[in-house]
PDB file of N, CA and C in Angstrom:
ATOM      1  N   UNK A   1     -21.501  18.750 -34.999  1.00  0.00           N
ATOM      2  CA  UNK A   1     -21.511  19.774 -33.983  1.00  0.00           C
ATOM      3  C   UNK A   1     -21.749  19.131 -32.614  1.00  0.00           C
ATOM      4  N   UNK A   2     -21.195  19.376 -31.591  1.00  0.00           N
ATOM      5  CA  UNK A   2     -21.088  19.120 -30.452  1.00  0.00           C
ATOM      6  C   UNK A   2     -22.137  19.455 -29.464  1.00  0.00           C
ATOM      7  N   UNK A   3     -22.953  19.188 -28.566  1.00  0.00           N
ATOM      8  CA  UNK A   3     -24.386  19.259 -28.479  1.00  0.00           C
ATOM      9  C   UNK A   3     -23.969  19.323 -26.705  1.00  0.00           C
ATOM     10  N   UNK A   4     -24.820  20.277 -26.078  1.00  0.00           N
ATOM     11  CA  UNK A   4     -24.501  20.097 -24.661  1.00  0.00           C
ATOM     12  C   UNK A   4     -25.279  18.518 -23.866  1.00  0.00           C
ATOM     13  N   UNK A   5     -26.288  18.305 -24.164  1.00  0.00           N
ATOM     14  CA  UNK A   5     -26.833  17.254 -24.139  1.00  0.00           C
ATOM     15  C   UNK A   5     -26.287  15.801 -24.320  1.00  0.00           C
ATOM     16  N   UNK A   6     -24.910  15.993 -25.134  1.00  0.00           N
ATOM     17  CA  UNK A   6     -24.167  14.586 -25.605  1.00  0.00           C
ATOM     18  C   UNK A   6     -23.555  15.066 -24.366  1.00  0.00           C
ATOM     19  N   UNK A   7     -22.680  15.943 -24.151  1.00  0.00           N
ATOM     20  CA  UNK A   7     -22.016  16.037 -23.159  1.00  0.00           C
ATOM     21  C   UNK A   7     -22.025  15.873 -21.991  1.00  0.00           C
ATOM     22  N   UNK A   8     -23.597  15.909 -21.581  1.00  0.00           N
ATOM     23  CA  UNK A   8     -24.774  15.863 -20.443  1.00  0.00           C
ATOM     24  C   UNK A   8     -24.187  14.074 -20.432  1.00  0.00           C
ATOM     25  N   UNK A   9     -24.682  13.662 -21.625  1.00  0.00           N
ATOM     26  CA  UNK A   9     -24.983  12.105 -21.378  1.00  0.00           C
ATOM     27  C   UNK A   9     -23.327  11.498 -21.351  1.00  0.00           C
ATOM     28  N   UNK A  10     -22.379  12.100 -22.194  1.00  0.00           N
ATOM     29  CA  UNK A  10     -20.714  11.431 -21.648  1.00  0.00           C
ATOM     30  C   UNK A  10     -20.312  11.583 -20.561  1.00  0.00           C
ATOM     31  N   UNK A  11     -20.861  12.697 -19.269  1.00  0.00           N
ATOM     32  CA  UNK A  11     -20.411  12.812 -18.374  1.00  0.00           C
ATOM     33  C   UNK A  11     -20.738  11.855 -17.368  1.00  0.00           C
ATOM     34  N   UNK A  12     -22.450  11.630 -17.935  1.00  0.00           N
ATOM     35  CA  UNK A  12     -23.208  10.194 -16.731  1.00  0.00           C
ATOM     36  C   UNK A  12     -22.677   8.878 -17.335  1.00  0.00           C
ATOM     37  N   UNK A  13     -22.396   8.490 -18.284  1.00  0.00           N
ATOM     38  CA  UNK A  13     -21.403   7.978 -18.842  1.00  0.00           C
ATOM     39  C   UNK A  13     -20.118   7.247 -18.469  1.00  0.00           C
ATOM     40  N   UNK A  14     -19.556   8.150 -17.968  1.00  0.00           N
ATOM     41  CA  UNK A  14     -18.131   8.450 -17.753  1.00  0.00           C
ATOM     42  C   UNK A  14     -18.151   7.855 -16.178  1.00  0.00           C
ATOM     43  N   UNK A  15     -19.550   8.584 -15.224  1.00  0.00           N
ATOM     44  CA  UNK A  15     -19.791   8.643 -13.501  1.00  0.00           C
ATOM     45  C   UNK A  15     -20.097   6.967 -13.719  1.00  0.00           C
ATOM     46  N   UNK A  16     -21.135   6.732 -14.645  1.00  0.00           N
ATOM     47  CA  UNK A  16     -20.807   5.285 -14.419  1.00  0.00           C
ATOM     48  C   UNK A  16     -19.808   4.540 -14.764  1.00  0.00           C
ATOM     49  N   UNK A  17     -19.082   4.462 -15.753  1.00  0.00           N
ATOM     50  CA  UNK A  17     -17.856   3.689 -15.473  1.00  0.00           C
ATOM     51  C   UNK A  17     -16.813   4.048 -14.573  1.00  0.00           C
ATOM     52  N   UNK A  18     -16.938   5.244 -14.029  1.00  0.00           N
ATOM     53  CA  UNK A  18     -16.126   5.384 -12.901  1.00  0.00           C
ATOM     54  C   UNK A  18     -16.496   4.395 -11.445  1.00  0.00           C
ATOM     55  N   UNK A  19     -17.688   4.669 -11.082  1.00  0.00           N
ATOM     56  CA  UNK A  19     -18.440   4.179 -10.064  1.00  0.00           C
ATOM     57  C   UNK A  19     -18.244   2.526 -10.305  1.00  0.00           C
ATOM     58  N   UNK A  20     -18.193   1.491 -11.661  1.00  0.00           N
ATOM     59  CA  UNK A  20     -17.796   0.211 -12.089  1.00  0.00           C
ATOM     60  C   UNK A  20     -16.707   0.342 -11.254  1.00  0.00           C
ATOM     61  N   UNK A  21     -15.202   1.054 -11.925  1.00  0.00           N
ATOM     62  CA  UNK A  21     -13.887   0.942 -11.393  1.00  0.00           C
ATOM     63  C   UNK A  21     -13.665   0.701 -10.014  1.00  0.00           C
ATOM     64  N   UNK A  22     -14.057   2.106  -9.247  1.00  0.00           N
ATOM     65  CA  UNK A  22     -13.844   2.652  -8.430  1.00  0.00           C
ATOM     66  C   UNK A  22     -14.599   1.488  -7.189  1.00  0.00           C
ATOM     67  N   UNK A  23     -15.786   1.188  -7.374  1.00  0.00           N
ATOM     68  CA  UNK A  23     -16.579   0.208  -6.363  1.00  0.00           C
ATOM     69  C   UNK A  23     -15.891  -1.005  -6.491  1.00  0.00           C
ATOM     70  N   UNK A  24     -15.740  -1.322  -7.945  1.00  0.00           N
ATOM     71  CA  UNK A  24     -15.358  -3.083  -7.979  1.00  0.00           C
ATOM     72  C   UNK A  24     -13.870  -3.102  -7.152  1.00  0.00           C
ATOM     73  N   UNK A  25     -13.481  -1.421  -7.500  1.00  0.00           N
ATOM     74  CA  UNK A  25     -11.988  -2.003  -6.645  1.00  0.00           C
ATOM     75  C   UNK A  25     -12.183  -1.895  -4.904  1.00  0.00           C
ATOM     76  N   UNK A  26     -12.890  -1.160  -4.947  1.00  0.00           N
ATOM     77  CA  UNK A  26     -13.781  -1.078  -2.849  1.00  0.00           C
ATOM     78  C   UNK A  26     -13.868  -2.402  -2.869  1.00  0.00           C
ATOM     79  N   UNK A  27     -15.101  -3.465  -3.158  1.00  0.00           N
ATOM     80  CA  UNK A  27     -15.014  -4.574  -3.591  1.00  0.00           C
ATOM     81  C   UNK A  27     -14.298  -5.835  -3.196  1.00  0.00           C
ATOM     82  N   UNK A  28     -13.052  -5.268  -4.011  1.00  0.00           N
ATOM     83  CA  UNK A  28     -12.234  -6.281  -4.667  1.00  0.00           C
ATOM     84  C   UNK A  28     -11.055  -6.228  -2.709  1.00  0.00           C
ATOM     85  N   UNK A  29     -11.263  -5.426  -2.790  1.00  0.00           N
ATOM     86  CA  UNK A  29      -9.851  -5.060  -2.053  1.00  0.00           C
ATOM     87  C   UNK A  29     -10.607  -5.796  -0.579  1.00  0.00           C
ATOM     88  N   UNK A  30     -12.123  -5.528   0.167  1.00  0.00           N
ATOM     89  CA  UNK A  30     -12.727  -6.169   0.757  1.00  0.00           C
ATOM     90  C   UNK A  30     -12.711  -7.531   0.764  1.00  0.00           C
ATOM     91  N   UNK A  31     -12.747  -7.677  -0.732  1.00  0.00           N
ATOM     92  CA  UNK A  31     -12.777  -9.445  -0.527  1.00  0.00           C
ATOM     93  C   UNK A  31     -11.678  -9.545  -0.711  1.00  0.00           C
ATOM     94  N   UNK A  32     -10.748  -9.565  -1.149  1.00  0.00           N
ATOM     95  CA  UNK A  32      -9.210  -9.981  -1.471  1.00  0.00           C
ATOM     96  C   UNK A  32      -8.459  -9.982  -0.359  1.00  0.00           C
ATOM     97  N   UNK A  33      -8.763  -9.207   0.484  1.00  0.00           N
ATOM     98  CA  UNK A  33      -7.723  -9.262   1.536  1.00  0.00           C
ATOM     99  C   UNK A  33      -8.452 -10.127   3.014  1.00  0.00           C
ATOM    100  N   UNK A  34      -9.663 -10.489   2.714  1.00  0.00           N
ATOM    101  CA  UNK A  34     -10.229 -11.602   3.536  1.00  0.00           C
ATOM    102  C   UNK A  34     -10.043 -13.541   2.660  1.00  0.00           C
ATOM    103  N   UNK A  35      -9.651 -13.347   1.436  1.00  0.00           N
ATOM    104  CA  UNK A  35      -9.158 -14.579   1.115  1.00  0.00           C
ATOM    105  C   UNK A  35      -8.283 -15.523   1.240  1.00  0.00           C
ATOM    106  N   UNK A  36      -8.029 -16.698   0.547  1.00  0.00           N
ATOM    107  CA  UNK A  36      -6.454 -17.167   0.897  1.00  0.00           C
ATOM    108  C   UNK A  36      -5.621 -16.852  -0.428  1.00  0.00           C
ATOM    109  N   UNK A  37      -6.229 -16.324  -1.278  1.00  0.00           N
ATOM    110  CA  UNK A  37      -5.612 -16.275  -2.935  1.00  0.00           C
ATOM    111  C   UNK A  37      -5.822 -14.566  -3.323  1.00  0.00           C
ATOM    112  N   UNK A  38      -5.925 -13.737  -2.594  1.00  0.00           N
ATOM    113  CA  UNK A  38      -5.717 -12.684  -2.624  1.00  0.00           C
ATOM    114  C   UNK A  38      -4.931 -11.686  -3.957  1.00  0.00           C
ATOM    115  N   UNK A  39      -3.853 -12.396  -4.463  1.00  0.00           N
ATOM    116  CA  UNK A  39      -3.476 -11.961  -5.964  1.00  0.00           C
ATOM    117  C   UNK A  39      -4.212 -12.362  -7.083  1.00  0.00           C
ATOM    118  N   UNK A  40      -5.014 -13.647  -6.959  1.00  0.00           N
ATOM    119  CA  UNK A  40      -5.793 -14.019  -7.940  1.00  0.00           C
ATOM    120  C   UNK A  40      -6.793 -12.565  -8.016  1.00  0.00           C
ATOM    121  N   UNK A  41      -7.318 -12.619  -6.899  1.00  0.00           N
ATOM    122  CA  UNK A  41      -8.762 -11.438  -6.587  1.00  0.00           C
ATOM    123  C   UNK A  41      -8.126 -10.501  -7.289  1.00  0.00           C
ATOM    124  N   UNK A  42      -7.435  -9.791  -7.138  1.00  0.00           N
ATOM    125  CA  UNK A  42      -6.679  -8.386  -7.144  1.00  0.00           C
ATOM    126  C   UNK A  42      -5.970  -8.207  -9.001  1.00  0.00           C
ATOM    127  N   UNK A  43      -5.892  -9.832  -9.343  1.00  0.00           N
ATOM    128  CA  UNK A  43      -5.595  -9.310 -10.918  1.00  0.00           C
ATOM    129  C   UNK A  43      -6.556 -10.138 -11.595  1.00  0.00           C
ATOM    130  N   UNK A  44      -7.336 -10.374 -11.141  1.00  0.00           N
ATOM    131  CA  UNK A  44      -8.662 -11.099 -12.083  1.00  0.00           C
ATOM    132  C   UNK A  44      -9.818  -9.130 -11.720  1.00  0.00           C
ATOM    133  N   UNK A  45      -9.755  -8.769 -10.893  1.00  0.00           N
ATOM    134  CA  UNK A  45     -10.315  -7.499 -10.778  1.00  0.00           C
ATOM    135  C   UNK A  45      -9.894  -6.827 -11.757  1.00  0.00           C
ATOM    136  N   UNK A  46      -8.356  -6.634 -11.433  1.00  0.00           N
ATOM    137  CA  UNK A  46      -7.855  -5.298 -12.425  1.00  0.00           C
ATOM    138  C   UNK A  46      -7.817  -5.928 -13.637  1.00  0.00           C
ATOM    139  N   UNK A  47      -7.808  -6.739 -14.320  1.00  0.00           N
ATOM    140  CA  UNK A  47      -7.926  -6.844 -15.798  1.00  0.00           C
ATOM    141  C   UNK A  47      -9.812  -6.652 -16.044  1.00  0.00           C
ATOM    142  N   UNK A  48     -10.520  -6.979 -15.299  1.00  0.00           N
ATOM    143  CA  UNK A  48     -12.054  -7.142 -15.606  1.00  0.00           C
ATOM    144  C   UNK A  48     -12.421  -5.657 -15.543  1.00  0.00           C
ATOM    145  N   UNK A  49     -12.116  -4.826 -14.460  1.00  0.00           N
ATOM    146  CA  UNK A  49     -12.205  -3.592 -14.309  1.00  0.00           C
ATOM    147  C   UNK A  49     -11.982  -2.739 -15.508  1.00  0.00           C
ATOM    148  N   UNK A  50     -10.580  -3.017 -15.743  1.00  0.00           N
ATOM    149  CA  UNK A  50      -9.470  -2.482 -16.862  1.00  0.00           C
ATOM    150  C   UNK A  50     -10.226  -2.209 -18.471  1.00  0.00           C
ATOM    151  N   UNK A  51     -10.813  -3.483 -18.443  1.00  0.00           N
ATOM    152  CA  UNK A  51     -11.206  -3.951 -20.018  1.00  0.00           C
ATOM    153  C   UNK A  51     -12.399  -3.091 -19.918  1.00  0.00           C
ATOM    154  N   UNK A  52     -13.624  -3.514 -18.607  1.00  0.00           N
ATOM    155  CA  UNK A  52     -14.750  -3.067 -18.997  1.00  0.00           C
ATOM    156  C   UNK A  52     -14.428  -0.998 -19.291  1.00  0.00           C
ATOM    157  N   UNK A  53     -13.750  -0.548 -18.552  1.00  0.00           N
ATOM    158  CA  UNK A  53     -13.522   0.841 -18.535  1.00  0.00           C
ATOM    159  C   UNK A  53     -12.941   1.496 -19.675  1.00  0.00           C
ATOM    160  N   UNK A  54     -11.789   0.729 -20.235  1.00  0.00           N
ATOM    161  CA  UNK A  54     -11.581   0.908 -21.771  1.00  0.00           C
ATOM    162  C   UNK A  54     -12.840   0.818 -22.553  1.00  0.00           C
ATOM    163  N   UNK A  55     -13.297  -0.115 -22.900  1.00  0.00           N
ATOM    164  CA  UNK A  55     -14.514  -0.258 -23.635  1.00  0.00           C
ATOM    165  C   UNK A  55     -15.308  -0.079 -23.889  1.00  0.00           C
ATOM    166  N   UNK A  56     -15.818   0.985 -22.557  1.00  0.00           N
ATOM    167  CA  UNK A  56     -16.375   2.406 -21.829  1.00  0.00           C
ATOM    168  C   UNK A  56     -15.984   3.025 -22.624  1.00  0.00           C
ATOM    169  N   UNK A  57     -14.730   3.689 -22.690  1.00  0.00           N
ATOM    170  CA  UNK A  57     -14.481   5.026 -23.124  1.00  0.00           C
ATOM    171  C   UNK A  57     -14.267   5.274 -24.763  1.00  0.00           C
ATOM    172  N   UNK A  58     -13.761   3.668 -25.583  1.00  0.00           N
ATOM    173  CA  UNK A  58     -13.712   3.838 -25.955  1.00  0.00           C
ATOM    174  C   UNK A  58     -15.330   4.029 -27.282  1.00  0.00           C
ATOM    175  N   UNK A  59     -16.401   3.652 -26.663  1.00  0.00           N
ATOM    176  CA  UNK A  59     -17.830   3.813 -27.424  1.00  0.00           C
ATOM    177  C   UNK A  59     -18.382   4.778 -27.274  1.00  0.00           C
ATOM    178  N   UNK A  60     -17.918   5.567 -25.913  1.00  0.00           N
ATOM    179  CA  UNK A  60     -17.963   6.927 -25.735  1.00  0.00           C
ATOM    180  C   UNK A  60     -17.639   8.013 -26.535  1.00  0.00           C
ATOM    181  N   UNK A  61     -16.435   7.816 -26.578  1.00  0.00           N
ATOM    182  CA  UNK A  61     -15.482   8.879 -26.900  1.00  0.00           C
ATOM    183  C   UNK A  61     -15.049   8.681 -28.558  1.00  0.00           C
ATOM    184  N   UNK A  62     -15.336   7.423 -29.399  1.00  0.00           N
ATOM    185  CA  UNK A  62     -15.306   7.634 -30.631  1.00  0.00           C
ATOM    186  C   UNK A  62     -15.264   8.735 -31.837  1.00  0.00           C
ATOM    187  N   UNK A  63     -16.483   9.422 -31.819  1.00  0.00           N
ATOM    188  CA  UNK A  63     -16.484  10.440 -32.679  1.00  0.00           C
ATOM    189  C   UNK A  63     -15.536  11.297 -32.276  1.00  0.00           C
ATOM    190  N   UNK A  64     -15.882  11.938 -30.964  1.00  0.00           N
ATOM    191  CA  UNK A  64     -15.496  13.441 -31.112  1.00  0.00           C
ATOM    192  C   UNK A  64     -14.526  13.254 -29.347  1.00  0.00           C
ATOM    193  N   UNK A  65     -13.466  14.025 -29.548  1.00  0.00           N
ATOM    194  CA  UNK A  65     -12.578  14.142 -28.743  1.00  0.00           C
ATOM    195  C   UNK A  65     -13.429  15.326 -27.016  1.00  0.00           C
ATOM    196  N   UNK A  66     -14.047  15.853 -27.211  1.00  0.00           N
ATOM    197  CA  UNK A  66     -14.864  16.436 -26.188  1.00  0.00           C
ATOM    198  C   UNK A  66     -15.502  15.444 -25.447  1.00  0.00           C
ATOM    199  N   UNK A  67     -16.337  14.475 -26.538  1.00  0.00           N
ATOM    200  CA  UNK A  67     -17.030  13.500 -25.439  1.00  0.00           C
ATOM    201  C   UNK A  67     -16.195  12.663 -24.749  1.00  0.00           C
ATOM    202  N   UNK A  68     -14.850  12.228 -25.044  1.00  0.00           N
ATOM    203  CA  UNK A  68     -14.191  11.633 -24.010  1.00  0.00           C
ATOM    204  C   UNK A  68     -12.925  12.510 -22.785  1.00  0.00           C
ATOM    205  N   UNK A  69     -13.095  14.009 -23.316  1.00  0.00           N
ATOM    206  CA  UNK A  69     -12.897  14.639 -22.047  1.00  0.00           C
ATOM    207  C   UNK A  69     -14.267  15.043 -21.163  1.00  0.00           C
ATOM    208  N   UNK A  70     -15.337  15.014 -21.754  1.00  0.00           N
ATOM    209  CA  UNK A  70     -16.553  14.854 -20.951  1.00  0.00           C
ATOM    210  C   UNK A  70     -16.570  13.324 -20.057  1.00  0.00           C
ATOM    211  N   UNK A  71     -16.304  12.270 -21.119  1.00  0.00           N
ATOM    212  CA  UNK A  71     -16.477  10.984 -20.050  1.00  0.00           C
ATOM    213  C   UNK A  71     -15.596  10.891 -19.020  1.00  0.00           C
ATOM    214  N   UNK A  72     -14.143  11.223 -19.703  1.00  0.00           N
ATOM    215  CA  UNK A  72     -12.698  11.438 -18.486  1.00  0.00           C
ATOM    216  C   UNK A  72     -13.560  12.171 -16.793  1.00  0.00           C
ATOM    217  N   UNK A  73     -13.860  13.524 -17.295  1.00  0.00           N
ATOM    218  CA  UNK A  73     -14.509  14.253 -16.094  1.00  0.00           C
ATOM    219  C   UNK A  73     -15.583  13.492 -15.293  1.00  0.00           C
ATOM    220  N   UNK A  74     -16.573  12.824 -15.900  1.00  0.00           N
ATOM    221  CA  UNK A  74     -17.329  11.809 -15.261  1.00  0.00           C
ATOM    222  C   UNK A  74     -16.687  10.863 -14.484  1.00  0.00           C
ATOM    223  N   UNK A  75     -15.826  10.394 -14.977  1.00  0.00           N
ATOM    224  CA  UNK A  75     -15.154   8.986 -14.321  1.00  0.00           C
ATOM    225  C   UNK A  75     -14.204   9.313 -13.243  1.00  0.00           C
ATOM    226  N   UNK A  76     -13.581  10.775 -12.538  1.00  0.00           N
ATOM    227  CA  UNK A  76     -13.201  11.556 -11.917  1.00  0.00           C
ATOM    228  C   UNK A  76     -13.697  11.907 -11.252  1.00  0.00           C
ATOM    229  N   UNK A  77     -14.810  12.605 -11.627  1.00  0.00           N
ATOM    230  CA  UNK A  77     -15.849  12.575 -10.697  1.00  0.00           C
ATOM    231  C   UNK A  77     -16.322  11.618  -9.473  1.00  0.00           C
ATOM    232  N   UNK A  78     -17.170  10.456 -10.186  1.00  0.00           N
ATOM    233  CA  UNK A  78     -16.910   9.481  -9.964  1.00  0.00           C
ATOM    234  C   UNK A  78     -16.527   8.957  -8.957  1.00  0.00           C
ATOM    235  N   UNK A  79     -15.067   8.980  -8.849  1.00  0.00           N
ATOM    236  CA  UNK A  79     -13.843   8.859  -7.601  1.00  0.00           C
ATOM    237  C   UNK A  79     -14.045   9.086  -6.802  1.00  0.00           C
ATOM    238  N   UNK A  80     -14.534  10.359  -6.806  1.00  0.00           N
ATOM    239  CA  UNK A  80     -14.885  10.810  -5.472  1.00  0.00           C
ATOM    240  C   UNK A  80     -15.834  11.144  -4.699  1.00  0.00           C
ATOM    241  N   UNK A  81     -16.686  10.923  -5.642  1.00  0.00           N
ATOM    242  CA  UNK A  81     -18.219  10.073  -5.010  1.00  0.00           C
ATOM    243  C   UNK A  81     -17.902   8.676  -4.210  1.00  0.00           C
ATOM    244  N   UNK A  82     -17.066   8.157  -5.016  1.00  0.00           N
ATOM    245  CA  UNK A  82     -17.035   6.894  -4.426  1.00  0.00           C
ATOM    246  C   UNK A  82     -16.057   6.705  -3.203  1.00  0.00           C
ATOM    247  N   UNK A  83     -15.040   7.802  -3.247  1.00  0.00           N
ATOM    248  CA  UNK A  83     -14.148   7.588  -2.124  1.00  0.00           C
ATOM    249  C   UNK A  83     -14.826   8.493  -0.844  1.00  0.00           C
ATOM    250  N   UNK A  84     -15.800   9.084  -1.113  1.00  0.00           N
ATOM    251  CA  UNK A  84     -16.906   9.484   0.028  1.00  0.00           C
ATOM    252  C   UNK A  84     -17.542   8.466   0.902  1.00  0.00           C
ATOM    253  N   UNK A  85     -18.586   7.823  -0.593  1.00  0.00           N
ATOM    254  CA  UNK A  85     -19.294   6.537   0.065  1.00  0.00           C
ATOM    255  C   UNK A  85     -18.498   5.298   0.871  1.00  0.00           C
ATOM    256  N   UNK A  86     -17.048   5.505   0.374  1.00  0.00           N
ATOM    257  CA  UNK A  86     -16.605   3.820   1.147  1.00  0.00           C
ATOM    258  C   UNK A  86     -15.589   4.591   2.345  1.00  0.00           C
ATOM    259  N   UNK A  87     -15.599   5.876   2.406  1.00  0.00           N
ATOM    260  CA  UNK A  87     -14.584   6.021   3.445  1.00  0.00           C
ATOM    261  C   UNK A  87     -14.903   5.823   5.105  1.00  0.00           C
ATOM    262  N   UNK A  88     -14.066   5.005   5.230  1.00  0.00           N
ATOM    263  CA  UNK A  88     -14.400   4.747   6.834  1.00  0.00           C
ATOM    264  C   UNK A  88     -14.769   6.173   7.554  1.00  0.00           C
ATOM    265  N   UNK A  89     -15.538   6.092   8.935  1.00  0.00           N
ATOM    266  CA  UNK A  89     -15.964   6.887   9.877  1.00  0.00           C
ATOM    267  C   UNK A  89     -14.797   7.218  10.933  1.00  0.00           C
ATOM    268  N   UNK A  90     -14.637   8.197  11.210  1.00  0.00           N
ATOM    269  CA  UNK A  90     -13.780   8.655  11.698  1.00  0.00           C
ATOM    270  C   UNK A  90     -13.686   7.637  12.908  1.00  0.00           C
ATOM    271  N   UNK A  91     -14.534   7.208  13.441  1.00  0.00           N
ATOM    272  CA  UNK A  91     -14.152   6.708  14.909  1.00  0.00           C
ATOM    273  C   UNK A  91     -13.907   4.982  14.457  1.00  0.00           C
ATOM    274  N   UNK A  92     -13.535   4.659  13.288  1.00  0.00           N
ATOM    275  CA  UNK A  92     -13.533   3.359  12.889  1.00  0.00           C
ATOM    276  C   UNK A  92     -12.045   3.038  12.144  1.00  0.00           C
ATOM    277  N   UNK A  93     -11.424   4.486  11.752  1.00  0.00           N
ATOM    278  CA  UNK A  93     -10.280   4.340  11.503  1.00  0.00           C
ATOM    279  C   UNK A  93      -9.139   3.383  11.919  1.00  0.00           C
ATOM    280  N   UNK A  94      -8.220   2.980  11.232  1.00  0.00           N
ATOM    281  CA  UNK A  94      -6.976   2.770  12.183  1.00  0.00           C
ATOM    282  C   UNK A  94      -5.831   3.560  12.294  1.00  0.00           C
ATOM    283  N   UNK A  95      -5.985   3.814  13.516  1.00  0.00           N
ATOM    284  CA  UNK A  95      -4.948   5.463  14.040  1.00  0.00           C
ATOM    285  C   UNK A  95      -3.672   4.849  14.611  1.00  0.00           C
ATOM    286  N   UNK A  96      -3.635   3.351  14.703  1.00  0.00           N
ATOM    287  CA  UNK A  96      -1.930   3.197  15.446  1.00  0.00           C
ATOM    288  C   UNK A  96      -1.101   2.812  14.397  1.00  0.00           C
ATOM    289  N   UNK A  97      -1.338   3.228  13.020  1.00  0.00           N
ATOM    290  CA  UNK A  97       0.103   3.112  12.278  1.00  0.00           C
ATOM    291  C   UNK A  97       0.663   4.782  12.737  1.00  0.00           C
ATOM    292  N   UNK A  98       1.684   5.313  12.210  1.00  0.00           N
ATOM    293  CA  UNK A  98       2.454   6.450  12.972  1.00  0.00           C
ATOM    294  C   UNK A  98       2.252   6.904  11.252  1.00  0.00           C
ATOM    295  N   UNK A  99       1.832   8.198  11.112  1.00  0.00           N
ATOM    296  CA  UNK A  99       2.167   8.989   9.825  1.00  0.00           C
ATOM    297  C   UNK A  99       3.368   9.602   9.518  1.00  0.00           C
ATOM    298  N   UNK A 100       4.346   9.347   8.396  1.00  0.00           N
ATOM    299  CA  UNK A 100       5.035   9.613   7.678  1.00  0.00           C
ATOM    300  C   UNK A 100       5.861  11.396   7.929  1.00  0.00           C
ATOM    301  N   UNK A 101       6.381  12.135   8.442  1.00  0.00           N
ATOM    302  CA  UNK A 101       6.574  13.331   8.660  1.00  0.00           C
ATOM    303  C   UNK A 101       7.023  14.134   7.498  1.00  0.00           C
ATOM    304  N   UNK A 102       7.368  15.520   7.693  1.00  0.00           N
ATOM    305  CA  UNK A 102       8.331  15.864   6.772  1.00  0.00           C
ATOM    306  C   UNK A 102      10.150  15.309   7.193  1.00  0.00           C
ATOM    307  N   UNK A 103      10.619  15.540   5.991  1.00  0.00           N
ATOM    308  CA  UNK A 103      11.821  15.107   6.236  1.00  0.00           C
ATOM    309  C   UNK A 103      12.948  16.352   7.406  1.00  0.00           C
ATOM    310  N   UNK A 104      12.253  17.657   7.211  1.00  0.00           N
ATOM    311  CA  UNK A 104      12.815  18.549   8.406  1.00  0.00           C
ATOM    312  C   UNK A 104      12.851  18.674   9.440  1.00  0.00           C
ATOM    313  N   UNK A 105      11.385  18.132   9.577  1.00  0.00           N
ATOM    314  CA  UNK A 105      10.767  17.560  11.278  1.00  0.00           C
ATOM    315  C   UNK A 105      11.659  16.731  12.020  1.00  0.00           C
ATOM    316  N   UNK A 106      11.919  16.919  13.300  1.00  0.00           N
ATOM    317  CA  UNK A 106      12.775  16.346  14.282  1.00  0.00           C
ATOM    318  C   UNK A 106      11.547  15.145  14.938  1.00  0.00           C
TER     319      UNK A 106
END
C-alpha cells in the first residue's frame, strides 16, 4: 500500500536529484564556457549528471510506479527552484542580442 509519507520522502528525493542536475549543469556551463576544453566540461558533466540521476530514480522508484511519479514531480520541481536561484538580475542581463519575432510581424 502506498503511504503518503513515502510519497512525502520521493518527492524530497526527486528535489534533490533535481537540484544535483539542474546546479551541476549552472555549474558546468559557468565553468565550461570560461575554459579552453569546454566540450570535455560539458560531456564529462552530462554523462556524471546523467548516471547519478538515473540511479536516483531508479532506487526510488523501484517498487511502486507512484513513487517515481512522486520523484519525477520532485525533480521538476526542482528546476525551478533552481532556475530562480541562478537567474540573472534583471539589470545584469544581456539585452543587445535582438529577440526572435513572430513570423507575421513586419
Amino acid at each position: 500500500m502506498y503511504e503518503p509519507v513515502t510519497g512525502f520522502l520521493c518527492i524530497l528525493a526527486g528535489a534533490g536529484l533535481g537540484v544535483i542536475f539542474f546546479g551541476g549543469l549552472w555549474w558546468t556551463l559557468r565553468r565550461g564556457l570560461a575554459s579552453p576544453r569546454p566540450a570535455l566540461w560539458f560531456l564529462a558533466s552530462l554523462v556524471l549528471r546523467t548516471s547519478i540521476v538515473l540511479t536516483g530514480f531508479y532506487f526510488v522508484g523501484r517498487e511502486h510506479w507512484q513513487q517515481m511519479v512522486a520523484c519525477l514531480l520532485g525533480f521538476i520541481i526542482a528546476r525551478f527552484i533552481v532556475l530562480r536561484l541562478t537567474d540573472a538580475p534583471k539589470g545584469k542581463r544581456n539585452t543587445s542580442t535582438k529577440e526572435a519575432g513572430h513570423a507575421t510581424e513586419s
